[in-house]
C-alpha atoms as a PDB file:
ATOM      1  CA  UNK A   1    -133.603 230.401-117.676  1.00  0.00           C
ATOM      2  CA  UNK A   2    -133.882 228.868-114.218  1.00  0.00           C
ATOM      3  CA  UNK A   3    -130.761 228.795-112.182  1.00  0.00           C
ATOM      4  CA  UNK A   4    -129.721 225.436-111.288  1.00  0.00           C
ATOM      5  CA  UNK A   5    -128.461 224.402-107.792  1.00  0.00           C
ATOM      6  CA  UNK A   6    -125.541 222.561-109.278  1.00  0.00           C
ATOM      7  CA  UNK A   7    -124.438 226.114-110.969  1.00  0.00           C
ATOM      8  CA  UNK A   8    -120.148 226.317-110.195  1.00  0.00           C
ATOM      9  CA  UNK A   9    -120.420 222.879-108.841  1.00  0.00           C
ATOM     10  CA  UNK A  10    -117.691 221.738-111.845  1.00  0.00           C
ATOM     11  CA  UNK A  11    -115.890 224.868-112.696  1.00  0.00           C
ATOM     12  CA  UNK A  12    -112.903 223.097-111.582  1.00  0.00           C
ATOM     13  CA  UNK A  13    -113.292 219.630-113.357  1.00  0.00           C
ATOM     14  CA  UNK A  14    -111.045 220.721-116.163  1.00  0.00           C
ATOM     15  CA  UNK A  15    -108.259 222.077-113.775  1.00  0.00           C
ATOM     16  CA  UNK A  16    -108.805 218.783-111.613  1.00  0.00           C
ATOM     17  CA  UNK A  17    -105.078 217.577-111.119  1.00  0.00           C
ATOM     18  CA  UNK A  18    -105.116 213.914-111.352  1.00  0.00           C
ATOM     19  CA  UNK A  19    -102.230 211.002-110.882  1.00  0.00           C
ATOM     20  CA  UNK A  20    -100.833 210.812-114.100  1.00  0.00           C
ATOM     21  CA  UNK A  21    -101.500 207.706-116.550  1.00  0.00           C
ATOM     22  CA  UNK A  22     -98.396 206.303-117.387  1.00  0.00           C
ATOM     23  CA  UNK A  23     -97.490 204.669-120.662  1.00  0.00           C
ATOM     24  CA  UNK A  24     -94.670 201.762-121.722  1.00  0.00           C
ATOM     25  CA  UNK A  25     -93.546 201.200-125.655  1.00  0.00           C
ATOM     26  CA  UNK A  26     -95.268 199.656-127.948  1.00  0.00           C
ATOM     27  CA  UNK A  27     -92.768 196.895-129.608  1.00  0.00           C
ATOM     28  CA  UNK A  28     -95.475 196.390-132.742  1.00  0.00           C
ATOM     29  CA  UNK A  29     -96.201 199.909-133.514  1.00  0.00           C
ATOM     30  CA  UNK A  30     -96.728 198.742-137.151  1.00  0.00           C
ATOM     31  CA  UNK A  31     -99.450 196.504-136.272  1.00  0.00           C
ATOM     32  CA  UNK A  32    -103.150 197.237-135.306  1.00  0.00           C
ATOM     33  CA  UNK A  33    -104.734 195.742-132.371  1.00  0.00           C
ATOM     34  CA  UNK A  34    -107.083 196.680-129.835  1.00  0.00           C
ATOM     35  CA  UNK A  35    -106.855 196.899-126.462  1.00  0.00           C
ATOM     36  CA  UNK A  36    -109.830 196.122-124.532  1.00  0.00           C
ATOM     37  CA  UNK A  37    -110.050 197.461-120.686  1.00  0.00           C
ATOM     38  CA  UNK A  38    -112.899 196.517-118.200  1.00  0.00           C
ATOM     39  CA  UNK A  39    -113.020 198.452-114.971  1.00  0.00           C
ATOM     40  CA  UNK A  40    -116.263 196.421-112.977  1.00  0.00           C
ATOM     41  CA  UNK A  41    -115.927 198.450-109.660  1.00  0.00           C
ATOM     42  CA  UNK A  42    -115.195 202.673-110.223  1.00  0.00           C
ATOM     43  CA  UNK A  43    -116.738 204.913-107.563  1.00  0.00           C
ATOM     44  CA  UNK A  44    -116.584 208.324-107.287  1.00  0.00           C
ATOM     45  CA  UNK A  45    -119.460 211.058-105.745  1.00  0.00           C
ATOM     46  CA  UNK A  46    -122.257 212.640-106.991  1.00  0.00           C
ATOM     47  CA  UNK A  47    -121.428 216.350-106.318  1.00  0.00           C
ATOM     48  CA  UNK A  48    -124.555 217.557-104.998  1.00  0.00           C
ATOM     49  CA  UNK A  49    -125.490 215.057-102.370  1.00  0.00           C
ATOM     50  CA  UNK A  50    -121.658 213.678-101.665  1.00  0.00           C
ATOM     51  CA  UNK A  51    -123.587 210.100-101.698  1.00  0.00           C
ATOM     52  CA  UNK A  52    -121.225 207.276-103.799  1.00  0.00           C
ATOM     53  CA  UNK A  53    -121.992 206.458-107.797  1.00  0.00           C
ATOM     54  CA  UNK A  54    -120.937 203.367-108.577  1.00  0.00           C
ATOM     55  CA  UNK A  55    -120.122 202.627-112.762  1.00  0.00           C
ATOM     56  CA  UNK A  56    -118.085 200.038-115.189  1.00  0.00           C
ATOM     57  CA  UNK A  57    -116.065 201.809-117.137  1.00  0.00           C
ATOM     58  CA  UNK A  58    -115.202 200.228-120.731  1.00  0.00           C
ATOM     59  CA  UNK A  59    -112.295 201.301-122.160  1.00  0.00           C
ATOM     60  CA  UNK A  60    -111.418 200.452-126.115  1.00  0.00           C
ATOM     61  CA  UNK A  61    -108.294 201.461-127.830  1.00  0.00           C
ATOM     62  CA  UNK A  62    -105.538 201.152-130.547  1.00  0.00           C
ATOM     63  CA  UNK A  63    -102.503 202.004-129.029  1.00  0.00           C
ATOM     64  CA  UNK A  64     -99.697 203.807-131.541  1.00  0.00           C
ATOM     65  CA  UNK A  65     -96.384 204.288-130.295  1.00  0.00           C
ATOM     66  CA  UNK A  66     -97.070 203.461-126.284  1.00  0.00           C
ATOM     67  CA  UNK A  67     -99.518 201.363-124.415  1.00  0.00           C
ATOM     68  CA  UNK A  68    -101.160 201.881-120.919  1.00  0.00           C
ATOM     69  CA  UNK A  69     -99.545 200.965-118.132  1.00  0.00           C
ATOM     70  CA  UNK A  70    -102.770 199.429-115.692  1.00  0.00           C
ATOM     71  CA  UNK A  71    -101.463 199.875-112.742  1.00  0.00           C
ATOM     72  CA  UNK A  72    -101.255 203.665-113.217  1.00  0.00           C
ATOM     73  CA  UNK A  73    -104.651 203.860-114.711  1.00  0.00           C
ATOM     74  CA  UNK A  74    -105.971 201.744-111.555  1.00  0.00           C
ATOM     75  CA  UNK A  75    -104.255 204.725-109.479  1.00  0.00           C
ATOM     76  CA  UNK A  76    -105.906 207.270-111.843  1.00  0.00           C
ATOM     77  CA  UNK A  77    -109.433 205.814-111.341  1.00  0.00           C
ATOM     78  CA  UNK A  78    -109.144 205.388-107.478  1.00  0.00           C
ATOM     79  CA  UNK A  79    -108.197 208.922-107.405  1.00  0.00           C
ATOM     80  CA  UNK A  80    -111.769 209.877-108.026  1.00  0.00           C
ATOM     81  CA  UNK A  81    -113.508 207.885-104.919  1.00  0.00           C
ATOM     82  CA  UNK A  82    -113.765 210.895-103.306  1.00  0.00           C
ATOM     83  CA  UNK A  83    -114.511 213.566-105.755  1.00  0.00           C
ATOM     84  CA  UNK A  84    -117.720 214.962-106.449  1.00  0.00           C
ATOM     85  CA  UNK A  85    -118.186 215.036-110.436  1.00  0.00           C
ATOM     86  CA  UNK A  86    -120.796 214.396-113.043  1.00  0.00           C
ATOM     87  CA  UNK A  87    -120.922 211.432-115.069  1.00  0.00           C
ATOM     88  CA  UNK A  88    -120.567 213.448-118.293  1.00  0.00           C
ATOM     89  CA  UNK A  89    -117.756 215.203-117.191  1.00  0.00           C
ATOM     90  CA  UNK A  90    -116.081 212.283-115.506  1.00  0.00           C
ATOM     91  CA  UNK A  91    -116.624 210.800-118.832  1.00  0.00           C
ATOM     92  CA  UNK A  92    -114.913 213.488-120.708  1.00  0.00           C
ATOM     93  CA  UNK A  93    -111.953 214.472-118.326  1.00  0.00           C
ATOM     94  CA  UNK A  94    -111.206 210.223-118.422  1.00  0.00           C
ATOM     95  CA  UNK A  95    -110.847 210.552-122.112  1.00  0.00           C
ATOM     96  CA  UNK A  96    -108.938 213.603-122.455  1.00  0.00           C
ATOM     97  CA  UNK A  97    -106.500 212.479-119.673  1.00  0.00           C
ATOM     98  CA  UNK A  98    -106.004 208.955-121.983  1.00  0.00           C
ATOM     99  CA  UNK A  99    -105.663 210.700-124.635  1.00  0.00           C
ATOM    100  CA  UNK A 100    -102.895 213.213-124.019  1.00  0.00           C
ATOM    101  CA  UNK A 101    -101.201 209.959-122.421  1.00  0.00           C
ATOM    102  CA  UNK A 102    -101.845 207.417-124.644  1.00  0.00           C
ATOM    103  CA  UNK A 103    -101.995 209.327-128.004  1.00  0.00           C
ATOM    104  CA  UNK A 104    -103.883 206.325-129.258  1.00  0.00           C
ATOM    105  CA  UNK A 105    -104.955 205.475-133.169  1.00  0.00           C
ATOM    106  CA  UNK A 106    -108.454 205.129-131.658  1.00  0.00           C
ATOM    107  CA  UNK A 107    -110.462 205.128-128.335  1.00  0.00           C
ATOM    108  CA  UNK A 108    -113.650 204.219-127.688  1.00  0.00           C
ATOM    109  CA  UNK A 109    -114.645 204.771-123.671  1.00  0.00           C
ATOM    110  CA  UNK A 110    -118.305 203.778-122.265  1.00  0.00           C
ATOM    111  CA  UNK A 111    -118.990 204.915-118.791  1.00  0.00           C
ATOM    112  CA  UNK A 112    -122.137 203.179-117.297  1.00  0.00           C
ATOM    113  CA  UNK A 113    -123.091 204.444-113.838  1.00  0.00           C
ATOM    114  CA  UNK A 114    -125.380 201.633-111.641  1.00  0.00           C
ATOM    115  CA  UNK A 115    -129.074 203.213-111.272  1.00  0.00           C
ATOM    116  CA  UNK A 116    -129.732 206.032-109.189  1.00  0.00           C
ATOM    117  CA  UNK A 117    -133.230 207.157-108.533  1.00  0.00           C
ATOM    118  CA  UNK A 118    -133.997 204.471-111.017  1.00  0.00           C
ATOM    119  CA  UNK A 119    -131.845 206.074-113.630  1.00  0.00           C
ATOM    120  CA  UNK A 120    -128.773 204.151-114.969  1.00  0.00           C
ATOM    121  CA  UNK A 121    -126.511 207.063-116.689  1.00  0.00           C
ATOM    122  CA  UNK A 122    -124.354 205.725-120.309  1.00  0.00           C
ATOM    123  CA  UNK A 123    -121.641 207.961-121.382  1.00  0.00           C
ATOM    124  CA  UNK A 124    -119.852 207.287-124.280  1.00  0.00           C
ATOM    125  CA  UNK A 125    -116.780 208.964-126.377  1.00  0.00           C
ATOM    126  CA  UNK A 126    -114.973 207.942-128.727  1.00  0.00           C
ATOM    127  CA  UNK A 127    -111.914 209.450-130.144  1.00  0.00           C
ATOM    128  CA  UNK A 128    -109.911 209.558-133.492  1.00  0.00           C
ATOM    129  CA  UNK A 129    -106.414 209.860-133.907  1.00  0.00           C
ATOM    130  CA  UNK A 130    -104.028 209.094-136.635  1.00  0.00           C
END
């Protein structure tokens, strides 16, 4: 197998120490709903060239015992304007981050990253709780 010039470029992503996303109490934790979150403007970098990816991230849940607190998921997103990360992984850490602060019924998050090179990148994950 060919070595890849983006080998140990995300060994780190994991590890990648983020502003937390903060949560408030549900008062209808008997109830289903869905949440729907639209985030038109995320940047972050591509980690190889440093130049800026630009996405709209789609977020989808059914919140349990807490809801998410925007504001603190607006600081969470801004947080990666300046790191260098794949749109998989992005995809991936953004879900496991809402997850362990969410602990939602259900989540459902699209990641669609504008064209480069004439490619438009579509990540989705979905996860099921309780």
């Amino acid at each position: 197998m060919k070595k890849s010039s983006y080998e140990n470029l995300q060994n780190h992503i994991r590890r990648l120490k983020t502003p937390e996303i903060e949560v408030w109490k549900n008062q209808y934790p008997d109830k289903r709903f869905a949440v729907h979150i639209e985030i038109p403007e995320f940047t972050c970098m591509c980690p190889k060239t440093g130049l800026p990816d630009f996405a709209v991230i789609l977020i989808d849940y059914v919140p349990a015992e807490v809801c998410v607190e925007l504001k603190s998921l607006k600081e969470y997103l801004v947080f990666y304007r300046n790191v260098g990360i794949f749109h998989e992984h992005f995809a991936n850490k953004l879900m496991d981050d809402f997850v362990k602060a969410a602990r939602p019924r259900w989540a459902k998050i699209v990641t669609r990253f504008n064209p480069r090179g004439g490619i438009t990148t579509v990540v989705t994950r979905e996860y099921r709780g309780r």
